[in-house]
N, C-alpha and C. Protein backbone atom coordinates (compact mmCIF):
# COMPACT_ATOMS: atom_id res chain seq x y z
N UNK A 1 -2.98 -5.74 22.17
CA UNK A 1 -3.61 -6.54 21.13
C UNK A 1 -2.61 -6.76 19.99
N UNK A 2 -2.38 -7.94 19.86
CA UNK A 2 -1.59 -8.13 18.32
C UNK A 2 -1.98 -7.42 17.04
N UNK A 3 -1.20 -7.35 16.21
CA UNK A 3 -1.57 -7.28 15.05
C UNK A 3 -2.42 -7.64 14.20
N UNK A 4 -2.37 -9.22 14.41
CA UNK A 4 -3.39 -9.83 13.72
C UNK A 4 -4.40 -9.82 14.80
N UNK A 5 -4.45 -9.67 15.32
CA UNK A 5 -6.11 -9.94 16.15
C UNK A 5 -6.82 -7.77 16.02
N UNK A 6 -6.17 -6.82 16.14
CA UNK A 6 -6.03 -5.70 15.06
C UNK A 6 -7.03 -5.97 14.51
N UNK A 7 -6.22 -6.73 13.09
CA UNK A 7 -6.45 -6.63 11.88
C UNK A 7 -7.55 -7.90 11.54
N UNK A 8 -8.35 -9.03 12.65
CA UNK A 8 -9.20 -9.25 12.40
C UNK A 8 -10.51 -8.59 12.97
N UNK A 9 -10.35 -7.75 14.10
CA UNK A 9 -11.39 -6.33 14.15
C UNK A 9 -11.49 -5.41 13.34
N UNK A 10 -10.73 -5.16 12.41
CA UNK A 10 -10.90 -4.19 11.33
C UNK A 10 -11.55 -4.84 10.04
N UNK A 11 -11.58 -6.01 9.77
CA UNK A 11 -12.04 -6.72 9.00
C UNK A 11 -13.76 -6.85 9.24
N UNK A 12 -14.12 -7.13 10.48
CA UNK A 12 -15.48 -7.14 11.35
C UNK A 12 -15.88 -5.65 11.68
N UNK A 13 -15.28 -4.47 11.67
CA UNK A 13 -15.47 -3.10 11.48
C UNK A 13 -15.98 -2.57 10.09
N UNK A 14 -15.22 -3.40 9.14
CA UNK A 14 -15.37 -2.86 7.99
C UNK A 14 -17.04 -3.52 7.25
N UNK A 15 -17.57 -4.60 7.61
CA UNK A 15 -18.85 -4.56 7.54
C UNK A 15 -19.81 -4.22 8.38
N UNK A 16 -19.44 -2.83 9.10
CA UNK A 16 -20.38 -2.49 9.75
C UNK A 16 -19.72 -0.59 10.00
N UNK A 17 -19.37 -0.13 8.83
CA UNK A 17 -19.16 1.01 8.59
C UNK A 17 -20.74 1.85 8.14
N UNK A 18 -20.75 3.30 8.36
CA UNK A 18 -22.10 3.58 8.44
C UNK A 18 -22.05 4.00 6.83
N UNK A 19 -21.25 4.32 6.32
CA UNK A 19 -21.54 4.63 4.85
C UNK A 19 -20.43 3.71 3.72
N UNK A 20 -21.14 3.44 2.46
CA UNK A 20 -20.56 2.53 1.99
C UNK A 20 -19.33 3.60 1.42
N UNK A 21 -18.10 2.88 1.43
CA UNK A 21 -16.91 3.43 0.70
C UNK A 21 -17.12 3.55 -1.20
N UNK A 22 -16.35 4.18 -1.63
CA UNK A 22 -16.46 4.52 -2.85
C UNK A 22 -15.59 3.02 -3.48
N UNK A 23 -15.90 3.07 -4.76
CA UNK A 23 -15.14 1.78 -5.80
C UNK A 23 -14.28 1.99 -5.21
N UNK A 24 -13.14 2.91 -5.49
CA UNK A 24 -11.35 3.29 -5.43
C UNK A 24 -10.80 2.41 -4.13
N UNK A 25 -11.90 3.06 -2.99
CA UNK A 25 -11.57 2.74 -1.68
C UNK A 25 -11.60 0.82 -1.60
N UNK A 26 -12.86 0.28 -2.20
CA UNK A 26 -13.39 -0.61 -1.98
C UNK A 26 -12.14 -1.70 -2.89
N UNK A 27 -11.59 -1.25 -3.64
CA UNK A 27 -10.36 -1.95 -4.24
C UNK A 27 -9.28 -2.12 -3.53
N UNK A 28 -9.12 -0.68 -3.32
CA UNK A 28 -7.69 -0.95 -1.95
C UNK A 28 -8.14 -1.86 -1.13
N UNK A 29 -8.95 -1.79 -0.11
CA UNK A 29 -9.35 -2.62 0.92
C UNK A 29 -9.55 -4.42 0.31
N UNK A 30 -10.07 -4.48 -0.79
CA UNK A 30 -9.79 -5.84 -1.20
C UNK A 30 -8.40 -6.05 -1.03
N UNK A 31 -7.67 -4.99 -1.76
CA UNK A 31 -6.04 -5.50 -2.28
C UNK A 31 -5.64 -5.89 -1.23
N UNK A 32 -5.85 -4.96 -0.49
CA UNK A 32 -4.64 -4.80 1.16
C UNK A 32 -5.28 -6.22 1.77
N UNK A 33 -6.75 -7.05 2.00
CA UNK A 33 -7.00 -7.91 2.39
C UNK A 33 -6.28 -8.99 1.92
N UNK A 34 -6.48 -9.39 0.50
CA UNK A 34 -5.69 -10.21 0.07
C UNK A 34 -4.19 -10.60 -0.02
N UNK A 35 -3.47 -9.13 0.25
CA UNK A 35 -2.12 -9.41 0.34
C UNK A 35 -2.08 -9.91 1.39
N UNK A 36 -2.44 -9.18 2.60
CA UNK A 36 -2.49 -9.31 3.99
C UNK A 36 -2.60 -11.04 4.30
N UNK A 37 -3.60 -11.53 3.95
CA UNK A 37 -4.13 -12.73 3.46
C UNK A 37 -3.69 -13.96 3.22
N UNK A 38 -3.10 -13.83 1.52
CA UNK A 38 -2.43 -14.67 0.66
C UNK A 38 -0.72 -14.62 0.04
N UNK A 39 -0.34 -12.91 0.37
CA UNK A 39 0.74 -12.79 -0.19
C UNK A 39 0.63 -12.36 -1.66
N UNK A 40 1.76 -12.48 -2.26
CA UNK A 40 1.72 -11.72 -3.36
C UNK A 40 1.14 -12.58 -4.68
N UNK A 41 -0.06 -12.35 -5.50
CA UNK A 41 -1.06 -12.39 -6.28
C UNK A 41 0.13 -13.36 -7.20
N UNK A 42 -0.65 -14.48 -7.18
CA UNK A 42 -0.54 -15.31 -8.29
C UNK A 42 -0.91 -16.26 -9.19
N UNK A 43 -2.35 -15.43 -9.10
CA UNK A 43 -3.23 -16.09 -9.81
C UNK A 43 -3.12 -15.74 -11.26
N UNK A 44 -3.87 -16.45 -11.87
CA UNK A 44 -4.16 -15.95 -13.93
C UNK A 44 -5.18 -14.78 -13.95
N UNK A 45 -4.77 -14.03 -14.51
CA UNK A 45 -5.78 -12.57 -14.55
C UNK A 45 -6.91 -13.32 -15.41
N UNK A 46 -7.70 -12.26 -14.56
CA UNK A 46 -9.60 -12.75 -15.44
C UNK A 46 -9.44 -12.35 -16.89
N UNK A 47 -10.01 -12.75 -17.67
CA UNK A 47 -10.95 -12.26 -19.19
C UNK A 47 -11.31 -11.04 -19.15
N UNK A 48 -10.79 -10.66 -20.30
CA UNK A 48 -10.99 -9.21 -20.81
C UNK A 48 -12.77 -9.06 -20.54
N UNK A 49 -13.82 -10.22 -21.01
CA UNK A 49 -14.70 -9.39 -20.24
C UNK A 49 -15.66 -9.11 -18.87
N UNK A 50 -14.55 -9.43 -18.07
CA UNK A 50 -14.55 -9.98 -16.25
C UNK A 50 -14.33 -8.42 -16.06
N UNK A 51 -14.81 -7.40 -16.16
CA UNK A 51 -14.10 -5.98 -16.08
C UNK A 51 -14.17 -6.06 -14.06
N UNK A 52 -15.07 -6.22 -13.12
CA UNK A 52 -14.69 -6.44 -11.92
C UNK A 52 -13.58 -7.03 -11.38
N UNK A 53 -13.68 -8.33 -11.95
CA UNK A 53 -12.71 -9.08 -11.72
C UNK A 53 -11.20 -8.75 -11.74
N UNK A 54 -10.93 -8.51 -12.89
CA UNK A 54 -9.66 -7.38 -13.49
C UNK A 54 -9.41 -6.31 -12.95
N UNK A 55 -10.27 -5.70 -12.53
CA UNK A 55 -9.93 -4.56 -11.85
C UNK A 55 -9.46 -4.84 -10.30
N UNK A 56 -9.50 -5.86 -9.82
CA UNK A 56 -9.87 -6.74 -8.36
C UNK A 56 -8.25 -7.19 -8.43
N UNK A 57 -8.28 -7.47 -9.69
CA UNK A 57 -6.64 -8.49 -9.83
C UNK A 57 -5.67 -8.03 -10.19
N UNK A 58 -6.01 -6.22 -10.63
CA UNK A 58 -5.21 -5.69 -10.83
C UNK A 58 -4.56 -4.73 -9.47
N UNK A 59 -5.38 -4.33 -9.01
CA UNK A 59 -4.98 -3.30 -7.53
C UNK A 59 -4.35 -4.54 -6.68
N UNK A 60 -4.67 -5.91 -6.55
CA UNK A 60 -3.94 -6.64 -5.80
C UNK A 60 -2.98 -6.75 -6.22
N UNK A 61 -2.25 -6.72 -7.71
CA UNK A 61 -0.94 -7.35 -8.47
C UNK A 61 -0.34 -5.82 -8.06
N UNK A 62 -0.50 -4.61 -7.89
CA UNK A 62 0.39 -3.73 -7.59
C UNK A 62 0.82 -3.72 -6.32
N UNK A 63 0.12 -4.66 -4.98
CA UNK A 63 0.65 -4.75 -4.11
C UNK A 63 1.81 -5.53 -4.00
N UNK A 64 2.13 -6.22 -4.92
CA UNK A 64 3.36 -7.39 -5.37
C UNK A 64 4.70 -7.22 -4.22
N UNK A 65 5.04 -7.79 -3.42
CA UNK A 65 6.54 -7.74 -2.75
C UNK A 65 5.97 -6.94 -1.21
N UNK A 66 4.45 -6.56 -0.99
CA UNK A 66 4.61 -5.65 0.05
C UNK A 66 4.03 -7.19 1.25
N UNK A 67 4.84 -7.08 2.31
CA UNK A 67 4.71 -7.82 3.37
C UNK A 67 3.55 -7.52 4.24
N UNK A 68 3.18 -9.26 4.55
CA UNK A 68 2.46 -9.05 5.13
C UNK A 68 1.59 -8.20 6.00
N UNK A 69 2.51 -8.17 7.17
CA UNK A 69 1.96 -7.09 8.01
C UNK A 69 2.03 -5.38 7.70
N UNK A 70 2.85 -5.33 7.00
CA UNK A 70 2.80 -4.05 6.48
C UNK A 70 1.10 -3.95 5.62
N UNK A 71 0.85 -4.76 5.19
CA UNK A 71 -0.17 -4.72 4.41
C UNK A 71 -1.32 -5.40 5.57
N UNK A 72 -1.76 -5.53 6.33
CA UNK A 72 -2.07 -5.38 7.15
C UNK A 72 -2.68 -4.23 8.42
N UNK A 73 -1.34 -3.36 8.56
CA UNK A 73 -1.62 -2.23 9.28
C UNK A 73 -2.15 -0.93 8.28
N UNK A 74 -1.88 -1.52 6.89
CA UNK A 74 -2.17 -0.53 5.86
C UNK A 74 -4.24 -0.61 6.19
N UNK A 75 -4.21 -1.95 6.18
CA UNK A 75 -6.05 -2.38 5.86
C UNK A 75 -6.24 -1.62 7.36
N UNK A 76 -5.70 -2.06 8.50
CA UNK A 76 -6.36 -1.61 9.86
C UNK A 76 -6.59 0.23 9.66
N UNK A 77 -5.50 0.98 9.00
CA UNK A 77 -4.98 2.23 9.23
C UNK A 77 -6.48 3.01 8.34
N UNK A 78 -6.43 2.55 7.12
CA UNK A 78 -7.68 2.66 6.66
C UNK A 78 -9.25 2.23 6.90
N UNK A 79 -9.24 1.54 7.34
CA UNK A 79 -10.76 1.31 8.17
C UNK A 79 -11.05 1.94 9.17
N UNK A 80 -10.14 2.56 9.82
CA UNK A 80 -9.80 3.41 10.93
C UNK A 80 -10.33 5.18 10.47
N UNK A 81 -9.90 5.03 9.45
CA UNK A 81 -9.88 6.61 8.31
C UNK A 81 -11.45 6.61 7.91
N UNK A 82 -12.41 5.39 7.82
CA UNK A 82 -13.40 5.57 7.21
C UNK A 82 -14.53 5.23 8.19
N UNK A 83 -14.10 5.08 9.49
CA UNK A 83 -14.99 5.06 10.35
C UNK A 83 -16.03 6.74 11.01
């Protein structure tokens, strides 16, 4: 199985985990999606009072420079951990 085909079963795993993950977790797994995704974050950060949002745009902006698939096997490696 490729990578990406992987990493679109882990995506379809991850809404159907038996317990919900904590915030912390639930950020990484955004981040790592979006890098995985879009690449490195270059959007305009939300409004100071978007506190989700910001927090969403911030764990993705520290993924900055990490490649694709690396970020990728990161999301599979962890959905894997929380199954």
């Amino acid at each position: 199985m490729s990578l990406k085909a992987k990493f679109e079963k882990a995506v379809a795993d991850s809404k159907k985990l038996s317990e919900r993950p904590d915030n912390a977790t639930l950020l990484q797994l955004y981040a790592l999606y979006k890098q995985a995704t879009e690449g490195d974050n270059e959007t305009k950060k939300p409004g100071m009072m978007d506190m989700v949002g910001r927090a969403k745009w911030g764990a993705w902006d520290e993924l900055k420079g990490k490649g694709e698939e690396e970020a990728m096997q990161e999301y599979i490696d962890l959905i894997e951990s929380l199954k």
